[in-house]
C-alpha atoms as a PDB file:
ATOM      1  CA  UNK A   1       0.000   0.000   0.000  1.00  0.00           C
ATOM      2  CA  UNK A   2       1.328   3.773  -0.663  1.00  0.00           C
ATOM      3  CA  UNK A   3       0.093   6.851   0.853  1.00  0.00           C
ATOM      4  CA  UNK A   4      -0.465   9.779  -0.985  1.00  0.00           C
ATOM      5  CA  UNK A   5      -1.770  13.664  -0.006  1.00  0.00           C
ATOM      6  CA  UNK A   6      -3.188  15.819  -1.869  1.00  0.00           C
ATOM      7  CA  UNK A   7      -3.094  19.562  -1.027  1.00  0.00           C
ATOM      8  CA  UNK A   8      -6.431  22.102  -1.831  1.00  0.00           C
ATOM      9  CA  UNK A   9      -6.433  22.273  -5.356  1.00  0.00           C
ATOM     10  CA  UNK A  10      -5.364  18.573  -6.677  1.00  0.00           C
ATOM     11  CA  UNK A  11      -8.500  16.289  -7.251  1.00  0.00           C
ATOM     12  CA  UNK A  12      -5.561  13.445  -8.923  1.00  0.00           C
ATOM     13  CA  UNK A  13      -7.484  10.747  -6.367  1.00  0.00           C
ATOM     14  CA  UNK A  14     -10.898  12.374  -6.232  1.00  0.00           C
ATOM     15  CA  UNK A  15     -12.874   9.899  -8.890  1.00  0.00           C
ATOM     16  CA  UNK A  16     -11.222   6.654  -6.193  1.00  0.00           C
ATOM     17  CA  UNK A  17     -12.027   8.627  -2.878  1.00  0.00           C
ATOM     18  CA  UNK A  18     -15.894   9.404  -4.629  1.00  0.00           C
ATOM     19  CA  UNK A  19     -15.724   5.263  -5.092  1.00  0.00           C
ATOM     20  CA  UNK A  20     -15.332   4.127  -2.285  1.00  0.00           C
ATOM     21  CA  UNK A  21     -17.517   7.187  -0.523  1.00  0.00           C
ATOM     22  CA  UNK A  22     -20.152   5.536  -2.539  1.00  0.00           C
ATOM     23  CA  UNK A  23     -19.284   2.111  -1.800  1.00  0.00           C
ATOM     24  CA  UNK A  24     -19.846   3.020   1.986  1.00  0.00           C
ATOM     25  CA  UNK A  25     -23.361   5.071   1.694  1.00  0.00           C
ATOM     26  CA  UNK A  26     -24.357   1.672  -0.289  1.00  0.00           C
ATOM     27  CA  UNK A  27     -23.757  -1.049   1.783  1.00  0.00           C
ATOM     28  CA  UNK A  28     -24.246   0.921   4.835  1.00  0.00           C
ATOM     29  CA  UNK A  29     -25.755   4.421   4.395  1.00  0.00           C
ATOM     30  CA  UNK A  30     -22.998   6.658   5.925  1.00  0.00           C
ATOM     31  CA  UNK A  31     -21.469   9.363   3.507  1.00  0.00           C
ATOM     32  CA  UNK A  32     -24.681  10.629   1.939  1.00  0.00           C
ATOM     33  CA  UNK A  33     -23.185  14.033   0.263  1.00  0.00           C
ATOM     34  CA  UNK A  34     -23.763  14.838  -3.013  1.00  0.00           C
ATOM     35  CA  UNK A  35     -21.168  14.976  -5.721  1.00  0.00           C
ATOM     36  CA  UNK A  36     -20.961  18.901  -5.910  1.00  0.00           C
ATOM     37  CA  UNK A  37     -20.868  19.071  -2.425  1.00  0.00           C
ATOM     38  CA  UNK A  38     -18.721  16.238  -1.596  1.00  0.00           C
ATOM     39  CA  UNK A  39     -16.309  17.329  -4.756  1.00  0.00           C
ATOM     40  CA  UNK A  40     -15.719  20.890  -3.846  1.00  0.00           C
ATOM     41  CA  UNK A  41     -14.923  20.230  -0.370  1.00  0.00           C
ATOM     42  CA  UNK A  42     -12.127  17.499  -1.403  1.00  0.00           C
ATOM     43  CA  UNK A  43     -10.913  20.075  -3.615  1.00  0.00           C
ATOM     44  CA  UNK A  44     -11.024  23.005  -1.364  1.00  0.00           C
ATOM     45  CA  UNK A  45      -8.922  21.036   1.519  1.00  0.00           C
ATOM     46  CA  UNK A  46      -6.084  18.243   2.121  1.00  0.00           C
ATOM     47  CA  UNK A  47      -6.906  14.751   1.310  1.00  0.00           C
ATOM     48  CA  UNK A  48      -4.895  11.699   2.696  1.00  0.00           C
ATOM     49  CA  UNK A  49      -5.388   8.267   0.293  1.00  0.00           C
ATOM     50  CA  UNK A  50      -4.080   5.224   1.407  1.00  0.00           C
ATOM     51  CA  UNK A  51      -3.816   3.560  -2.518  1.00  0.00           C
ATOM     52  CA  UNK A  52      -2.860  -0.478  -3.344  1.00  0.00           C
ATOM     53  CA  UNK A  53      -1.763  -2.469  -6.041  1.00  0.00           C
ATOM     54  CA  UNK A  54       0.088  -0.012  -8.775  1.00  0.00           C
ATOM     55  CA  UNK A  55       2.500  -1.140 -11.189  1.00  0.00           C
ATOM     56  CA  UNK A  56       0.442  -4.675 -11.472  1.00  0.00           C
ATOM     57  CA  UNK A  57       2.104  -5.129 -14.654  1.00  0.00           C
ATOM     58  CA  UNK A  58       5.808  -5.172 -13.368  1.00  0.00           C
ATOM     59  CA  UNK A  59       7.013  -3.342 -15.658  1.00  0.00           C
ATOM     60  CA  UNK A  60       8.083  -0.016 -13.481  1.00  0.00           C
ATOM     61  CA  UNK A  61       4.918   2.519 -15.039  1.00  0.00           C
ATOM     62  CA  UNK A  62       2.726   3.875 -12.280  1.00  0.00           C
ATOM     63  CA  UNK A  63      -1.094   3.081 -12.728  1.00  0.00           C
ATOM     64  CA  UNK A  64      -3.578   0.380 -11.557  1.00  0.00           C
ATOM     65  CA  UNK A  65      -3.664   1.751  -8.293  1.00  0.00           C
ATOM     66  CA  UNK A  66      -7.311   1.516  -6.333  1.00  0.00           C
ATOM     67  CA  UNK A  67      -7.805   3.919  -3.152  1.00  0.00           C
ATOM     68  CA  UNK A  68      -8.701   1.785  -0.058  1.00  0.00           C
ATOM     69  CA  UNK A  69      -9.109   4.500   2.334  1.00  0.00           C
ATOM     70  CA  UNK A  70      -9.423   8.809   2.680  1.00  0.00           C
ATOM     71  CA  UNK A  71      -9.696  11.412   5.236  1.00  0.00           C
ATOM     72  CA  UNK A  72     -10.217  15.004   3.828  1.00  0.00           C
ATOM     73  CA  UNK A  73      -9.257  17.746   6.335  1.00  0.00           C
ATOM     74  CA  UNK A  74      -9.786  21.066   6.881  1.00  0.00           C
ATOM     75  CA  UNK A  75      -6.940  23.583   6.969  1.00  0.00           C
ATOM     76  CA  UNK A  76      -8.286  23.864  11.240  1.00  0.00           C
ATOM     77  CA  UNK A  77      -7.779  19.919  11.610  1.00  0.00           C
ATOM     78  CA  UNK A  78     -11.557  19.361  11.081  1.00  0.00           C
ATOM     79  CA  UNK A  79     -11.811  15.904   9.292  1.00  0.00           C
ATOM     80  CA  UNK A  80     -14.953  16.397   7.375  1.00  0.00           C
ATOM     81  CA  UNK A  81     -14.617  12.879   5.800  1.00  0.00           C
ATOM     82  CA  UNK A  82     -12.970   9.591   6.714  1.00  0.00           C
ATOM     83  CA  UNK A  83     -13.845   6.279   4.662  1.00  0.00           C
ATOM     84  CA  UNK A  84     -11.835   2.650   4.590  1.00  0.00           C
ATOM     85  CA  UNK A  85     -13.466   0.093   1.956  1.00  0.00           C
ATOM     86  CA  UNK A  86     -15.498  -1.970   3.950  1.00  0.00           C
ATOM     87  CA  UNK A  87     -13.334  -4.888   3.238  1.00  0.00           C
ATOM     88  CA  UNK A  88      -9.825  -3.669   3.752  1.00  0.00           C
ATOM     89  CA  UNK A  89     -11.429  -2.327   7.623  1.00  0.00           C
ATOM     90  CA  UNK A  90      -9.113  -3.490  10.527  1.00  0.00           C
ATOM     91  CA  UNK A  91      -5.999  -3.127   8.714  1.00  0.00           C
ATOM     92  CA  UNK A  92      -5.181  -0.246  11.041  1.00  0.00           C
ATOM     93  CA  UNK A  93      -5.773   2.076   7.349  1.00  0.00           C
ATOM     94  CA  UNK A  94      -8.041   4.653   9.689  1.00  0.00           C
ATOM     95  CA  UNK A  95      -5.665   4.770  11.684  1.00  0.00           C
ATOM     96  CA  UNK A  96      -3.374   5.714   9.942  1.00  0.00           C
ATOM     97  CA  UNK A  97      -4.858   8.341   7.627  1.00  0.00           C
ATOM     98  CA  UNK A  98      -6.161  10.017  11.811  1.00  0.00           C
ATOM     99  CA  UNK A  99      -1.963  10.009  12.594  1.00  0.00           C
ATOM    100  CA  UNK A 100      -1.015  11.157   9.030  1.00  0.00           C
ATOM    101  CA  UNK A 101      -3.598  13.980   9.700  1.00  0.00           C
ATOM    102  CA  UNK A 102      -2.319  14.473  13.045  1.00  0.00           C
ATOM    103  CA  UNK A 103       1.346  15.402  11.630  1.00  0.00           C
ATOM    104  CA  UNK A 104      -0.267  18.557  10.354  1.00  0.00           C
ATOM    105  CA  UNK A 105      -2.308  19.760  13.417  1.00  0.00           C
ATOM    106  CA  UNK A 106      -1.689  19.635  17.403  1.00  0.00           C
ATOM    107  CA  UNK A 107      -5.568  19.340  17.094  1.00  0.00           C
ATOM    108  CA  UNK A 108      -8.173  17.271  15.336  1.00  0.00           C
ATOM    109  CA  UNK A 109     -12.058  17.457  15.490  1.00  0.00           C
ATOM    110  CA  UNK A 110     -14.995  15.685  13.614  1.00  0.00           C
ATOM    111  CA  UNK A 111     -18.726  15.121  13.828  1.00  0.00           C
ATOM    112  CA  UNK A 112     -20.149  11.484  14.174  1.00  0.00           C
ATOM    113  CA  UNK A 113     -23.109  10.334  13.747  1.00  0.00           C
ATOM    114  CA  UNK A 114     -24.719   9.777  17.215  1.00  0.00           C
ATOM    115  CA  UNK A 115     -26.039   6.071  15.748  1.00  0.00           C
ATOM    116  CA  UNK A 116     -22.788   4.871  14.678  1.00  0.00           C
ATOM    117  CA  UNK A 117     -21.077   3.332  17.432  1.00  0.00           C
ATOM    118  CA  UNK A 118     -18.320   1.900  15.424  1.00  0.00           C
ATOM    119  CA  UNK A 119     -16.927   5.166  14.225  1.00  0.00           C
ATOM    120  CA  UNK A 120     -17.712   6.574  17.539  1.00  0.00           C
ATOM    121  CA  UNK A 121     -15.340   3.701  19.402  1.00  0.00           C
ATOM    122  CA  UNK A 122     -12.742   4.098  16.820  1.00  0.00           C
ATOM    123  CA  UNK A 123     -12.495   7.391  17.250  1.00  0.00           C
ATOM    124  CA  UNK A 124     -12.345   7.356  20.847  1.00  0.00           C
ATOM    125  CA  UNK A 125      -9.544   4.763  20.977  1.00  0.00           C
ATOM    126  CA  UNK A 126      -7.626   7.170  19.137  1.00  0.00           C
ATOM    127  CA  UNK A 127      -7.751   9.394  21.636  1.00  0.00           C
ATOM    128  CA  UNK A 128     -10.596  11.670  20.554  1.00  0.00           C
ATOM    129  CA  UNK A 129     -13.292  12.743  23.123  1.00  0.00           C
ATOM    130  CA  UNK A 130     -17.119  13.828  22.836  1.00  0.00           C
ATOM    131  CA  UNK A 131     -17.505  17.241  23.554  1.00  0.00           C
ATOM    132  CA  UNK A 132     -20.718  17.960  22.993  1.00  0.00           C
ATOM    133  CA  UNK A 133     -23.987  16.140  21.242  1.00  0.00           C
ATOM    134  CA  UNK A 134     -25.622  18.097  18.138  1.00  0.00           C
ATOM    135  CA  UNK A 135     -29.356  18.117  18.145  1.00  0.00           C
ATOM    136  CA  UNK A 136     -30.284  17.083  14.293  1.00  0.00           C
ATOM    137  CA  UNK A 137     -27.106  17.866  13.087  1.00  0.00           C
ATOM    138  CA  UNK A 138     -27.819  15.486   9.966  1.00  0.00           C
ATOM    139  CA  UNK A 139     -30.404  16.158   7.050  1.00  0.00           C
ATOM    140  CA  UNK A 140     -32.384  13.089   8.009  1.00  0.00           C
ATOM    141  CA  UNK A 141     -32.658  15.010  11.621  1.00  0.00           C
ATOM    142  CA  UNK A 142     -29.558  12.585  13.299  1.00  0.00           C
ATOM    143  CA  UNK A 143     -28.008  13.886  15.991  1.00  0.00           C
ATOM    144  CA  UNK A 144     -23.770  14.522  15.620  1.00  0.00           C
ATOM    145  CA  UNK A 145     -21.601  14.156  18.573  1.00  0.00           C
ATOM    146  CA  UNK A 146     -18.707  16.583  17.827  1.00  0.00           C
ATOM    147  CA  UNK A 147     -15.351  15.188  19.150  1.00  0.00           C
ATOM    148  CA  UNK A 148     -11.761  16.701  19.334  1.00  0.00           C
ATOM    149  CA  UNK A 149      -8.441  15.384  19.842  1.00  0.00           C
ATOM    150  CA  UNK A 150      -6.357  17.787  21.329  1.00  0.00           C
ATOM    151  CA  UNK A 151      -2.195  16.813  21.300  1.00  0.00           C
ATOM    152  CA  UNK A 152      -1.420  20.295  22.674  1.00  0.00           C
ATOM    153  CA  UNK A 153      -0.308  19.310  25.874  1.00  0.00           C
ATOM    154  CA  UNK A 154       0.558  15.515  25.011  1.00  0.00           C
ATOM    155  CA  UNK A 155       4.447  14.935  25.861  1.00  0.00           C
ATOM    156  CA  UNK A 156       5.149  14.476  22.266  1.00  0.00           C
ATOM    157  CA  UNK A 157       3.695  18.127  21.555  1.00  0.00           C
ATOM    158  CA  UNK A 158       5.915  19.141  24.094  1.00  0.00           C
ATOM    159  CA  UNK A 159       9.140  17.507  23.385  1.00  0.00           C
ATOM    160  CA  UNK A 160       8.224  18.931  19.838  1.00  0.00           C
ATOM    161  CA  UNK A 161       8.278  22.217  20.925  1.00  0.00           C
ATOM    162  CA  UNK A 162      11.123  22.191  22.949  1.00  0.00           C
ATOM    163  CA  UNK A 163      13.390  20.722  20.237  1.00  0.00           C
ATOM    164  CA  UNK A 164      12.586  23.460  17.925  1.00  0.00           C
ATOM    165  CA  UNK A 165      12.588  25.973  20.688  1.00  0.00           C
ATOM    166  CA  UNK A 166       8.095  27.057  21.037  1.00  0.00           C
ATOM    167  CA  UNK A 167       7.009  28.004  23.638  1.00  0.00           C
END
């Protein structure tokens, strides 16, 4: 597998990411934003892919490669999307696009869907906490709970900051 990101501006992965976004409202009706909407903001802000396969021919030209998992992110360390194929989930792929995130900001928030208890626990074992619950935050009327990871103060932040002299 190969990670890629994609600053504001380059939509090179955004027909993948839009698969497998669509995959995931299918089969289990998460990620319901329309094209325009879901488009612009993937253009307007970071995305992280985690891509396989690539070069299936052997013959050393790039191409073939499928995505397997996003997380779009605001320039504030709002994730507004995170999605893993279905199949390819506990390979530690969300993870990793949350951490890869995390590299750019001391803090990271999202909104959850109050319903989905899987992204809620993943989430939380990552170190996020709820903050607050959103009354019908959704356009079906779901309520969010809105949920931030803040590194500020983690040791790391701080041995960070030291090293390159912040206060």
């Amino acid at each position: 597998m190969r990670y890629d990101r994609s600053p504001p501006q380059d939509d090179t992965h955004l027909d993948g990411v839009w698969e497998v976004k669509q995959r995931i409202r299918r089969e289990e009706g998460y990620l319901c934003q329309t094209w325009e909407f879901f488009s612009s903001s993937y253009e307007r802000n970071t995305g992280h892919v985690v891509l396989k396969g690539g070069d299936v021919a052997g013959n050393g030209e790039e191409g073939g490669e499928e995505v397997v998992g996003f997380a779009v992110v605001r320039g504030d360390g709002y994730i507004l999307f995170l999605g893993v194929e279905p199949d390819r989930r506990g390979e530690g792929i969300g993870t990793s696009l949350v951490e890869l995130a995390a590299e750019d900001h001391d803090k990271l928030t999202c909104h959850t869907r109050d319903s989905n208890e899987g992204a809620v626990e993943f989430y939380r074992n990552l170190g996020f906490e709820v903050e607050r619950y959103v009354e019908s935050y959704y356009q079906d009327g779901e309520a969010a709970r809105y949920m931030v990871r803040d590194d500020r103060g983690s040791l790391k932040s701080r041995i960070t900051d030291a090293i390159i002299g912040e206060d």
